[in-house]
Protein backbone atom coordinates (compact mmCIF):
# COMPACT_ATOMS: atom_id res chain seq x y z
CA UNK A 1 0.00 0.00 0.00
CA UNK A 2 1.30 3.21 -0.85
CA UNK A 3 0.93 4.75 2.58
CA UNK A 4 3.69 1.96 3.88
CA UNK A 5 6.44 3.38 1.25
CA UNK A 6 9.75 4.45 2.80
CA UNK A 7 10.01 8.12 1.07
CA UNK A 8 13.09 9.26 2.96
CA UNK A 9 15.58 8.98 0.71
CA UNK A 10 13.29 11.53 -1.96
CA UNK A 11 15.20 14.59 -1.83
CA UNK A 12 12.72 17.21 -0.68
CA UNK A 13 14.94 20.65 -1.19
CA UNK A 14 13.20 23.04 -4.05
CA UNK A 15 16.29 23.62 -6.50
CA UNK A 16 15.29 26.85 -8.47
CA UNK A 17 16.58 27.57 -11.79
CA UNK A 18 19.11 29.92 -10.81
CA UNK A 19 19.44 27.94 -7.44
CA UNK A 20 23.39 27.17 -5.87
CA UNK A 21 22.91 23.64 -6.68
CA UNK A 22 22.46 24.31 -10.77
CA UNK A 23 25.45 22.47 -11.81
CA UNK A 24 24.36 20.72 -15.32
CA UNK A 25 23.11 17.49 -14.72
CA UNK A 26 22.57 17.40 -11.08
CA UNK A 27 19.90 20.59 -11.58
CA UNK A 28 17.57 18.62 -13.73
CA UNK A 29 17.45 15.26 -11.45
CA UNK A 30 16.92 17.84 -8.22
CA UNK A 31 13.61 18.88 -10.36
CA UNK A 32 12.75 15.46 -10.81
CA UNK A 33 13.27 14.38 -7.47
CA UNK A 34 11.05 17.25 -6.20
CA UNK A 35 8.61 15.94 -9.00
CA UNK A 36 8.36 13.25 -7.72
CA UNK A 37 8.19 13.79 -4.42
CA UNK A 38 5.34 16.54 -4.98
CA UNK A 39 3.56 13.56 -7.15
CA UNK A 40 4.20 11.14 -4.77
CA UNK A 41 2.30 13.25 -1.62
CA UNK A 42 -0.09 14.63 -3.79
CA UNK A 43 -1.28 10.93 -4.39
CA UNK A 44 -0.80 10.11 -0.37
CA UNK A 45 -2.87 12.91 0.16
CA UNK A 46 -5.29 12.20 -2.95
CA UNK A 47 -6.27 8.90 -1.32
CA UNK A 48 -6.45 9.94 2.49
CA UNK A 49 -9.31 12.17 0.94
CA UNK A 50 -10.69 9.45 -0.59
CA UNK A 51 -11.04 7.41 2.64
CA UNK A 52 -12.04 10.33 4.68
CA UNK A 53 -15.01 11.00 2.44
CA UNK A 54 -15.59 6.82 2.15
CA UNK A 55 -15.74 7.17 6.08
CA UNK A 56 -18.10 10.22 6.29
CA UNK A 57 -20.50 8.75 3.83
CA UNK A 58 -20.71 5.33 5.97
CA UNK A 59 -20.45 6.50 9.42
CA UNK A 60 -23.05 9.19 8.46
CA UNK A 61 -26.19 7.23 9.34
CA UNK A 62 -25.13 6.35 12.61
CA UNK A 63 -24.07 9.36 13.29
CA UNK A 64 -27.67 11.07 12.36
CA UNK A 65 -29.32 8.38 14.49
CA UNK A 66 -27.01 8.86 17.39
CA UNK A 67 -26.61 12.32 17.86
CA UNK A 68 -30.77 13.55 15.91
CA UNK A 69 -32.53 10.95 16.41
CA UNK A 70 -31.68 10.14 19.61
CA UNK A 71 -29.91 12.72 21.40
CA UNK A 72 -32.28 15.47 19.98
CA UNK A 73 -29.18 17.91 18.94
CA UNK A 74 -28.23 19.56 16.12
CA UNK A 75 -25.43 18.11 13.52
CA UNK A 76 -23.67 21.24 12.45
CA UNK A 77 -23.58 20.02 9.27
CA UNK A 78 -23.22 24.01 8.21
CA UNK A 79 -20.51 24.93 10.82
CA UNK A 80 -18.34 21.94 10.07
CA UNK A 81 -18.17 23.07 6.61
CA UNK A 82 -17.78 26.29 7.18
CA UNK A 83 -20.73 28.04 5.40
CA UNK A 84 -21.71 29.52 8.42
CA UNK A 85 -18.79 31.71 8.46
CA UNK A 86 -18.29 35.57 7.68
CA UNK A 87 -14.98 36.90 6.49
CA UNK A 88 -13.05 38.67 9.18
CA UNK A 89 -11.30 41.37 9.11
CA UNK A 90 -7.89 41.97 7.63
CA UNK A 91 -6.75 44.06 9.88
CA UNK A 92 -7.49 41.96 13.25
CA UNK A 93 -4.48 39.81 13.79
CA UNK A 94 -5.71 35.97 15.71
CA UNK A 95 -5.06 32.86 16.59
CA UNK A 96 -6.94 29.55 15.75
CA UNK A 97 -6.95 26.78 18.78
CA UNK A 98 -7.77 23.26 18.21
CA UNK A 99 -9.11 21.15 21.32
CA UNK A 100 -10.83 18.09 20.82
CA UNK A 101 -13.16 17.80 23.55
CA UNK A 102 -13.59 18.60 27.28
CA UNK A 103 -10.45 17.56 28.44
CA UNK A 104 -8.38 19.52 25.80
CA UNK A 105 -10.75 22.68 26.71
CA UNK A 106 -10.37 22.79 30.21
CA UNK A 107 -6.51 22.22 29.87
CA UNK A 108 -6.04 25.30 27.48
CA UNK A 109 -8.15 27.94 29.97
CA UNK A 110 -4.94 29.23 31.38
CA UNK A 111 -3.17 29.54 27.62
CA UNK A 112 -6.36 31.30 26.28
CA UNK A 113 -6.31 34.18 29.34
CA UNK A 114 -2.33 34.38 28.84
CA UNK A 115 -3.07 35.07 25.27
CA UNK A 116 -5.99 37.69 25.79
CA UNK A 117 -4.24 39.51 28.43
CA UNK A 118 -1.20 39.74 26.09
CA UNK A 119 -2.33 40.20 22.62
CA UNK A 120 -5.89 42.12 24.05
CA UNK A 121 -6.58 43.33 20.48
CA UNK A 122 -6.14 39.92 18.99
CA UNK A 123 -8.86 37.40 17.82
CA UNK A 124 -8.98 34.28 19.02
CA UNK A 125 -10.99 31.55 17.58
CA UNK A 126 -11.58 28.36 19.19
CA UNK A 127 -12.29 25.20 17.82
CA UNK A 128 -13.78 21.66 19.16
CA UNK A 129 -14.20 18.08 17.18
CA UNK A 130 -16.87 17.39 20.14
CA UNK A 131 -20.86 18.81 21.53
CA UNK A 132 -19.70 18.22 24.74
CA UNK A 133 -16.35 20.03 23.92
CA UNK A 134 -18.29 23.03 22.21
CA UNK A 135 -20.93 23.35 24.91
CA UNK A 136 -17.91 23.22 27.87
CA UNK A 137 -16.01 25.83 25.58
CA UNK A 138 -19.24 28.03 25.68
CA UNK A 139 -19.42 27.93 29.01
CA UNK A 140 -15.73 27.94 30.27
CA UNK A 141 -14.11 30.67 27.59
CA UNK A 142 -15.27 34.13 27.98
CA UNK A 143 -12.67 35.59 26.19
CA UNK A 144 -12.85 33.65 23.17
CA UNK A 145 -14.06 35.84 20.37
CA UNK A 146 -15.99 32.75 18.65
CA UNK A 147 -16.11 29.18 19.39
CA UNK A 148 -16.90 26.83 16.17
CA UNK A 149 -16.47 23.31 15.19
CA UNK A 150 -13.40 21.54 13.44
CA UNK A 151 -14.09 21.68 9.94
CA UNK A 152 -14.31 18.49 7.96
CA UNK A 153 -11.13 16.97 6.83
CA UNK A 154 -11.59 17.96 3.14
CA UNK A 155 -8.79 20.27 1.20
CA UNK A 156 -11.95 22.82 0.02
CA UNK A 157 -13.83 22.90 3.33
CA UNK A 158 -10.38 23.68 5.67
CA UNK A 159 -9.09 26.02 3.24
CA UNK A 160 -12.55 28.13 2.89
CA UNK A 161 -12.13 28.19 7.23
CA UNK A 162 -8.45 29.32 6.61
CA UNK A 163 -9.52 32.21 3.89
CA UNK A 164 -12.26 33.17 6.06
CA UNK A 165 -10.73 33.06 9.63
CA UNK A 166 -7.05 34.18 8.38
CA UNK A 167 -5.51 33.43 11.42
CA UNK A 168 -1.88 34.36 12.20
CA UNK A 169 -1.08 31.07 13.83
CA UNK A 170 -2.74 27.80 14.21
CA UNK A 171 -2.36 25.90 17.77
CA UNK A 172 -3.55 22.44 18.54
CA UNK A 173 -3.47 20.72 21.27
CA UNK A 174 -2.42 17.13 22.43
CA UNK A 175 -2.55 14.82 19.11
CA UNK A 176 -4.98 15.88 16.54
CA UNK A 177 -3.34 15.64 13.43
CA UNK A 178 -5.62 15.83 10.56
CA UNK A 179 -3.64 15.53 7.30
CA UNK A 180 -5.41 18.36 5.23
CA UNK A 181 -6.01 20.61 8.37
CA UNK A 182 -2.49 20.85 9.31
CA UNK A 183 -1.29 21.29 5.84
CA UNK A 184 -3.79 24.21 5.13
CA UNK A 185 -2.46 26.03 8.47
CA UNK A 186 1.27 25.69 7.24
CA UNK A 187 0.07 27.66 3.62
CA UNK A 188 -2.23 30.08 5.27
CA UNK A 189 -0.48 31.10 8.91
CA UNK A 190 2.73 32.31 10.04
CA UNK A 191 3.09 29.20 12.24
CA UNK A 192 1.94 25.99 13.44
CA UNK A 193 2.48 24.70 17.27
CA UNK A 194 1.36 21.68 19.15
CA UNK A 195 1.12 21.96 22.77
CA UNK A 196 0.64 19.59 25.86
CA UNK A 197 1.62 17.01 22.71
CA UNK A 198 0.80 13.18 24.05
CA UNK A 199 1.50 10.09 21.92
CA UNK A 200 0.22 7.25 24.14
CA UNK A 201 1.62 3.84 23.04
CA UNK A 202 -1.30 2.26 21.08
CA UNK A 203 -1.28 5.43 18.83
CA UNK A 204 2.56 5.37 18.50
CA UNK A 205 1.76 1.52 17.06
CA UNK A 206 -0.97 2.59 14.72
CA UNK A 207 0.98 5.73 13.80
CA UNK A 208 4.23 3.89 13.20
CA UNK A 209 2.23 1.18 10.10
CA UNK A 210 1.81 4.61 8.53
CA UNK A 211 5.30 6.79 9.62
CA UNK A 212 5.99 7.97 5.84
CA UNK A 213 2.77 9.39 5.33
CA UNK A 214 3.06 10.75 9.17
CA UNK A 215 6.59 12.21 8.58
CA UNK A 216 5.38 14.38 5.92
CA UNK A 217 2.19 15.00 8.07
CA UNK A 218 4.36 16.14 11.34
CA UNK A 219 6.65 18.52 9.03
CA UNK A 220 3.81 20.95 8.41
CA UNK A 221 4.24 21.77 12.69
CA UNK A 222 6.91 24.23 13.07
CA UNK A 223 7.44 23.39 17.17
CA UNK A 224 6.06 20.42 19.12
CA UNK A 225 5.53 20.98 22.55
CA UNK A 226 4.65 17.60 24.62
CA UNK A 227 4.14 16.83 28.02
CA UNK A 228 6.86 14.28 29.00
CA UNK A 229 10.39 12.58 27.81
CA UNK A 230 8.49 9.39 26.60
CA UNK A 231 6.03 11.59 24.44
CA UNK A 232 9.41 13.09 22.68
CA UNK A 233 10.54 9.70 22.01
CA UNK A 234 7.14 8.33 20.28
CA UNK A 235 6.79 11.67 18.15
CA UNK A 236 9.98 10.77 17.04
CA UNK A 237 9.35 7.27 16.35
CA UNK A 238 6.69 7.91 14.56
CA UNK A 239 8.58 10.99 12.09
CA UNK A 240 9.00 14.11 14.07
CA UNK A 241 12.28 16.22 13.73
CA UNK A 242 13.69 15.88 17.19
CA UNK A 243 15.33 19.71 17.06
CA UNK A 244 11.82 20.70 16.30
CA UNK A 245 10.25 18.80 20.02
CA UNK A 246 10.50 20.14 23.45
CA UNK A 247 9.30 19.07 26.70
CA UNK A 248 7.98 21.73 28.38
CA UNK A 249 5.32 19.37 31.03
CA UNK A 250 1.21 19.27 31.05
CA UNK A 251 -0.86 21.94 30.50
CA UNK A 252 -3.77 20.35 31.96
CA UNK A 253 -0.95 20.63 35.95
CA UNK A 254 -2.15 24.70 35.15
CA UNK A 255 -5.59 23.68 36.73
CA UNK A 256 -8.24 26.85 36.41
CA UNK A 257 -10.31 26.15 38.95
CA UNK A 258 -12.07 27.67 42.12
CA UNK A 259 -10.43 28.02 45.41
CA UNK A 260 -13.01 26.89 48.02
CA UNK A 261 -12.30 27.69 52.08
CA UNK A 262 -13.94 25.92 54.96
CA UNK A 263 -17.13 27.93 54.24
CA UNK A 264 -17.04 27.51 50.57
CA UNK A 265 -16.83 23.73 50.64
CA UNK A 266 -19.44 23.31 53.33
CA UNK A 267 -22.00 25.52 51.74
CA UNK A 268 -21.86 22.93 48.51
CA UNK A 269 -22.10 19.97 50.96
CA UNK A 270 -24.96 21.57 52.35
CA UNK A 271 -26.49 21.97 48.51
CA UNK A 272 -26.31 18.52 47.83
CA UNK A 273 -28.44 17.66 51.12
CA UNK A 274 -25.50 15.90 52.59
CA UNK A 275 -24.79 16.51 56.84
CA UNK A 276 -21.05 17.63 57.48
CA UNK A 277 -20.03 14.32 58.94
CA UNK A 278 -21.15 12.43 55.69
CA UNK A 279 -17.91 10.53 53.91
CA UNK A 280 -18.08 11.47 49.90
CA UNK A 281 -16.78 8.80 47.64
CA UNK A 282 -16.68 10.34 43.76
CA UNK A 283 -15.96 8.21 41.26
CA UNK A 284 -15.41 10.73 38.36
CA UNK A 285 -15.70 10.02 34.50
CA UNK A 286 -16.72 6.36 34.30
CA UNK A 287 -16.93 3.90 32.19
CA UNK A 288 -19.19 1.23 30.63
CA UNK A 289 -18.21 -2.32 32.98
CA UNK A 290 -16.95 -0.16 35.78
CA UNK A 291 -19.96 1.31 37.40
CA UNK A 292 -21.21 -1.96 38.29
CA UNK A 293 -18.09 -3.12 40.28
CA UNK A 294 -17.72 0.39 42.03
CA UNK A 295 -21.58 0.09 42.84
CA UNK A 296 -21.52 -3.53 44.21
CA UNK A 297 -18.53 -2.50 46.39
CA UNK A 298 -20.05 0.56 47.87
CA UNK A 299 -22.96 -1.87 49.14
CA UNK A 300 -20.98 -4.21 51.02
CA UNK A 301 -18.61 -0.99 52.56
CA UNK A 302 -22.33 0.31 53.76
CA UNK A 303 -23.14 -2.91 55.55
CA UNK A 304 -19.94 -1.80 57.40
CA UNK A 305 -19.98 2.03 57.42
CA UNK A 306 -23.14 3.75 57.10
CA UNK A 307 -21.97 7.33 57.15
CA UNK A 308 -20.76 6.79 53.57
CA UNK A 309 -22.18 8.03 49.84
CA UNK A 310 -21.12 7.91 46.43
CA UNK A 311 -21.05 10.06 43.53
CA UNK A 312 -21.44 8.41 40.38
CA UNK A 313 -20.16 10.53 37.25
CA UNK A 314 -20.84 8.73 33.92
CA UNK A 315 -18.18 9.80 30.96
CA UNK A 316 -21.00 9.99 28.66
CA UNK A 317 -23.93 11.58 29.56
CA UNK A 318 -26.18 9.31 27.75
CA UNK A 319 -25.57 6.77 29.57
CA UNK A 320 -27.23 8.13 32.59
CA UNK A 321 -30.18 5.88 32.54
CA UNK A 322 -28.32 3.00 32.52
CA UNK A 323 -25.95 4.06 35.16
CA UNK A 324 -29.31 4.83 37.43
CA UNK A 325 -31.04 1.32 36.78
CA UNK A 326 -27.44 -0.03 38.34
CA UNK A 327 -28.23 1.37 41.31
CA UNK A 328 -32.13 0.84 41.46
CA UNK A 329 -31.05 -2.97 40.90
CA UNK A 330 -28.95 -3.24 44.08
CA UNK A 331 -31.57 -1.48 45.88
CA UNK A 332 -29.85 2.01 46.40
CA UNK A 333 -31.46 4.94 47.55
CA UNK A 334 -30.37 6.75 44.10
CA UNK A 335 -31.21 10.27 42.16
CA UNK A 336 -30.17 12.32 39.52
CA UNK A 337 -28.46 16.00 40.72
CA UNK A 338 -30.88 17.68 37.92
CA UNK A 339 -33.55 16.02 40.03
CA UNK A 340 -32.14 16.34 43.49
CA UNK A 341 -34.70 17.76 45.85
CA UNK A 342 -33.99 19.96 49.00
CA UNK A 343 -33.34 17.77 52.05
CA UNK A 344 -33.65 14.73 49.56
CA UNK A 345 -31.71 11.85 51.31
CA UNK A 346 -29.53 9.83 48.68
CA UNK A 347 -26.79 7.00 48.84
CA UNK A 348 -26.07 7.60 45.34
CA UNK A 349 -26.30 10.93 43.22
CA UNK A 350 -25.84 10.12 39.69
CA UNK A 351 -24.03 13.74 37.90
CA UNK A 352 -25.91 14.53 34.82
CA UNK A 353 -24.60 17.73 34.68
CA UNK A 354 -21.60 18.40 31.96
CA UNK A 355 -18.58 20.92 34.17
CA UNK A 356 -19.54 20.39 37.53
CA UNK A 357 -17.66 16.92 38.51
CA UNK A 358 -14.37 19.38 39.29
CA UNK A 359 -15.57 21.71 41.61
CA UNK A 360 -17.33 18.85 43.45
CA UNK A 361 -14.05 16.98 44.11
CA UNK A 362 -13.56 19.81 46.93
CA UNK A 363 -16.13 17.80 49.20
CA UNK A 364 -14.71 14.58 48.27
CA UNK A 365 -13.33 12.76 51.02
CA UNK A 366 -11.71 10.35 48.09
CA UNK A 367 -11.49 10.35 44.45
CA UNK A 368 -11.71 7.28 41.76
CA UNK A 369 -10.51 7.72 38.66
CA UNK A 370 -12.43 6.36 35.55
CA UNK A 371 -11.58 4.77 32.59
CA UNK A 372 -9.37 2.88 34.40
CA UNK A 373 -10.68 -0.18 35.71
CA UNK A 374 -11.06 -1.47 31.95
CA UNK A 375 -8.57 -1.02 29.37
CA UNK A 376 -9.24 2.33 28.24
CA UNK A 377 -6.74 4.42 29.50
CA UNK A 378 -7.95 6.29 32.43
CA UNK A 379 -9.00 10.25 32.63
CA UNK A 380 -7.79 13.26 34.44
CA UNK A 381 -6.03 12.78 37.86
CA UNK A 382 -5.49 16.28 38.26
CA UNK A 383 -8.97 18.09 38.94
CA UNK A 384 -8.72 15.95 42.55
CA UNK A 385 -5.26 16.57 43.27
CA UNK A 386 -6.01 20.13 43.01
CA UNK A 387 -8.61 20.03 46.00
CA UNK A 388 -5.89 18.22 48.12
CA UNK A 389 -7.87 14.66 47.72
CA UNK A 390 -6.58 11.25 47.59
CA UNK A 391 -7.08 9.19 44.51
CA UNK A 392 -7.45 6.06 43.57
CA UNK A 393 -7.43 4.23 40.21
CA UNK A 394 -6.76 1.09 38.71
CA UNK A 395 -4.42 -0.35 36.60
CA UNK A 396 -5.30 0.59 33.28
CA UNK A 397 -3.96 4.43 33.12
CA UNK A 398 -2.11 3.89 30.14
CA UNK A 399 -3.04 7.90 29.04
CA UNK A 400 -1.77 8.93 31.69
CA UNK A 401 1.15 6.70 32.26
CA UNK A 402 3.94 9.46 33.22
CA UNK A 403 1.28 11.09 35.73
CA UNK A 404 -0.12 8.12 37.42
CA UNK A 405 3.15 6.93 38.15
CA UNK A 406 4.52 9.87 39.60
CA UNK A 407 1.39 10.27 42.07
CA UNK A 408 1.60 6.41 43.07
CA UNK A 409 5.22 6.79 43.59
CA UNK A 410 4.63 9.92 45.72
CA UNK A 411 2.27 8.23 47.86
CA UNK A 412 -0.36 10.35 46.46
CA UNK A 413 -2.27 7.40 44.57
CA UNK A 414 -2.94 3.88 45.01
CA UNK A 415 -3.95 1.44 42.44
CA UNK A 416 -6.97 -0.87 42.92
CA UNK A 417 -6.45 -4.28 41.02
CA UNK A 418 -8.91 -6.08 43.23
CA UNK A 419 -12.33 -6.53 44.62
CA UNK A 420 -10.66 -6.46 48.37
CA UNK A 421 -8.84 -2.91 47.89
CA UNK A 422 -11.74 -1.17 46.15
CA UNK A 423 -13.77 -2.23 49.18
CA UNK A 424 -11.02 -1.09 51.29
CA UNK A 425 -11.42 2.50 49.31
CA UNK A 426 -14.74 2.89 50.55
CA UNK A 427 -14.06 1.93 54.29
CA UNK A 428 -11.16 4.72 54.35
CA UNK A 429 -9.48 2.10 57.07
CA UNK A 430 -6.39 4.58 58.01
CA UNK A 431 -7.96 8.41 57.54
CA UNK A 432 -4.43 9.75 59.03
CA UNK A 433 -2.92 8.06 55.70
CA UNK A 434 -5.76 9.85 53.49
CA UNK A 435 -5.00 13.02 54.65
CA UNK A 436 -1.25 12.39 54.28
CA UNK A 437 -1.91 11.15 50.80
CA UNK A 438 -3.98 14.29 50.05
CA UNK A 439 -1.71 17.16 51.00
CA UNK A 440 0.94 15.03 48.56
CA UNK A 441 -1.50 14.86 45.87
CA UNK A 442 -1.63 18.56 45.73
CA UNK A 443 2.21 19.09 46.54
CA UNK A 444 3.07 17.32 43.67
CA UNK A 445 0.53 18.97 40.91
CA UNK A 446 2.08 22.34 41.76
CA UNK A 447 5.71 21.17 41.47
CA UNK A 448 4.64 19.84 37.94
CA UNK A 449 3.30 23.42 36.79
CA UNK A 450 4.95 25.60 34.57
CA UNK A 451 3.80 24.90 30.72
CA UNK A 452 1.42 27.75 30.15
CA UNK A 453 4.51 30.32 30.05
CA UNK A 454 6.76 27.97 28.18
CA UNK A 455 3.86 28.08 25.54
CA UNK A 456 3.78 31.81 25.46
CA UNK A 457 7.26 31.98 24.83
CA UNK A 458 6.93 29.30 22.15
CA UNK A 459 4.12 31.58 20.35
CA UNK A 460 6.15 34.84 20.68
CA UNK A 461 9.58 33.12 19.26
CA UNK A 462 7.14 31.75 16.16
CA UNK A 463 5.99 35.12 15.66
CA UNK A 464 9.15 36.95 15.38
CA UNK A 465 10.90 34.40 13.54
């Protein structure tokens, strides 16, 4: 398959007529090497096209069902492909930002202020792949001039958002790298940088059975910032110019979030219709085949303990329902927090609400992790560790590898790998431990802060160069 082809020894250099190189023979075969080489990714790119638009037209069905049909919301058909846009003016300077979904969005708060407080007369446009993304973005970015969907991954449709936005410079975070997007934003900005860059090892696999058509993908970024040494090493692998990589730590450490005192935290207790001596177990950001472990657990710690509750925050908000009939089959006292009544009495609250799982680890006496029971990878350890709360997880954090290790080796984590120790969780058998484990949990997210500046820079250097 062409995509497999080992391209690195095609000369890429443009040799001009009059160029240094012009010496007889050796001019000519420079044009046809950069012939060739121009044919040769024109085809690569010809046929990624061709699959993208094979994939659109076959996942498109499923996708109306899923997200009209059932969901009741809105495709975007219009905004994706960007005739919902206006021309901007040529004489406002901004910056496009890429985020895929919630995650990305909440980890690029800090940037965005940085950016508005320094450039104040500056766009900036912010985009999202994901509704829940888009809606967070609404909420969470105030000083984003206009928030708008990814564009689809077709040459006409990015380069009508590029004409129409004319950003400066492009910025995505983590690992989206969409073939025709990024090669639109090296023609039509002054530069392209990826920040809080993560190459996890199951994309470094798939990434690698493709690294020619990658390599030429990856030159289009100008500077690569990612979040740890092992990140550097996969980018690499997979085509990346090491002089063009840094490692300049998480953005997602630069937590934007609420300071709550004594007051503050009890006032929220209060709102959620728990007393002050009630022990709050959250397990945040679950997972299909993990809620009914965490659930059967929790019953037999409340044969033991009483005084205990848990707080039950599905990933995906559709799967609410079945989250709640979980709980209605063990015979919990459960509700939903859009349906929580005053002085309603609950053993388990099930969040249906999309942003409010962070600010509720503050009157967690323990977090769980999701996504991390089952092998999918885990979700963000950091929210918690901000509020000064102990965390638990099990063993599948592969997403999070560099983090997860640093908080177990701390003693700021432990990992549950059985059903013994995530009924030990719940019982909270040594409290002086939790506390100690805590403070360390927060200790060691500020030591790890620090990228949000190093970006800046990054964007400043770009601009100048």
């Amino acid at each position: 398959m062409i995509f497999n082809l080992d391209y690195s020894r095609v000369e890429i250099a443009v040799v001009g007529w009059d160029g240094a190189r012009r010496k007889g023979e050796q001019s000519d075969r420079g044009w046809i090497l950069c012939l060739k080489t121009s044919t040769i990714l024109g085809i690569m790119y010809f046929l990624y096209s061709c699959l993208m638009f094979l994939f659109v037209l076959g996942y498109f069905p499923l996708y109306f069902i899923k997200l009209r049909l059932i969901r009741k919301q809105p495709l975007h058909l219009r905004e994706r492909m960007g005739l919902s846009l206006v021309t901007q003016s040529k004489k406002t300077k901004s910056f496009w930002i890429h985020a895929v979904s919630v995650g990305e969005v909440l980890s690029l708060q800090g940037l965005v202020k940085r950016l508005k407080y320094t450039y104040p007369e500056w766009n900036i446009y912010l985009s999202t792949l994901t509704h829940s993304g888009y809606r967070l973005a609404k909420e969470k970015m105030a000083s984003v001039d206009r928030i708008l969907f990814v564009p689809l991954d077709f040459k006409w449709i990015v380069r009508r958002f590029f004409k129409l936005l004319d950003p400066n410079v492009f910025i995505l975070a983590e690992s989206e790298f969409w073939p025709n997007l990024l090669r639109e934003a090296q023609r039509h900005t002054q530069a392209v940088l990826l920040v809080n860059g993560r190459i996890s090892q199951g994309s470094c696999r798939r990434y690698q059975s493709v690294r020619s058509l990658m390599r030429k993908i990856l030159r289009n970024v100008n500077l690569f910032q990612v979040q740890t040494e092992a990140d550097r090493e996969r980018l690499i692998a997979i085509g990346g110019n090491p002089d063009q990589i840094e490692v300049t730590g998480n953005l997602k450490t630069e937590v934007e979030l609420p300071e709550l005192n004594g007051e503050d935290r009890a006032r929220l207790k209060k709102s959620l219709g728990l007393p002050a001596s009630q022990k709050v177990i959250i397990a945040g950001s679950t997972h299909r085949g993990e809620e009914l472990p965490l659930l059967e657990a929790f019953v037999q710690a409340r044969k033991q303990q009483t005084d205990r509750c848990l707080i039950l925050a599905p990933r995906h908000l559709e799967r609410v329902r079945e989250v709640e009939k979980l709980a209605v089959d063990l015979d919990l006292k459960v509700t939903r927090r859009t349906a929580l009544l005053e002085h309603q009495t609950w053993e388990v609250l099930i969040l249906d609400t999309l942003g409010e799982l962070a600010r509720l680890y503050a009157v967690s006496d323990i977090a769980f992790i999701g996504g991390s029971l089952i092998p999918w990878g885990g979700q963000n350890l950091l929210e918690p560790a901000f509020y000064g709360k102990p965390i638990y997880f099990g063993p599948y954090m592969d997403n999070f590898t560099h983090l997860a290790e640093m908080f177990v080796n701390k003693g700021a984590a432990l990992v549950i790998h059985n059903e013994t120790e995530l009924l030990n969780m719940y019982l909270m058998l040594d409290e002086a431990r939790l506390q100690v484990m805590g403070r360390t949990a927060r200790d060691t997210l500020l030591s790890l802060q620090g990228a949000t500046p190093k970006a800046l820079e990054a964007i400043k250097s770009l601009m100048q160069a």
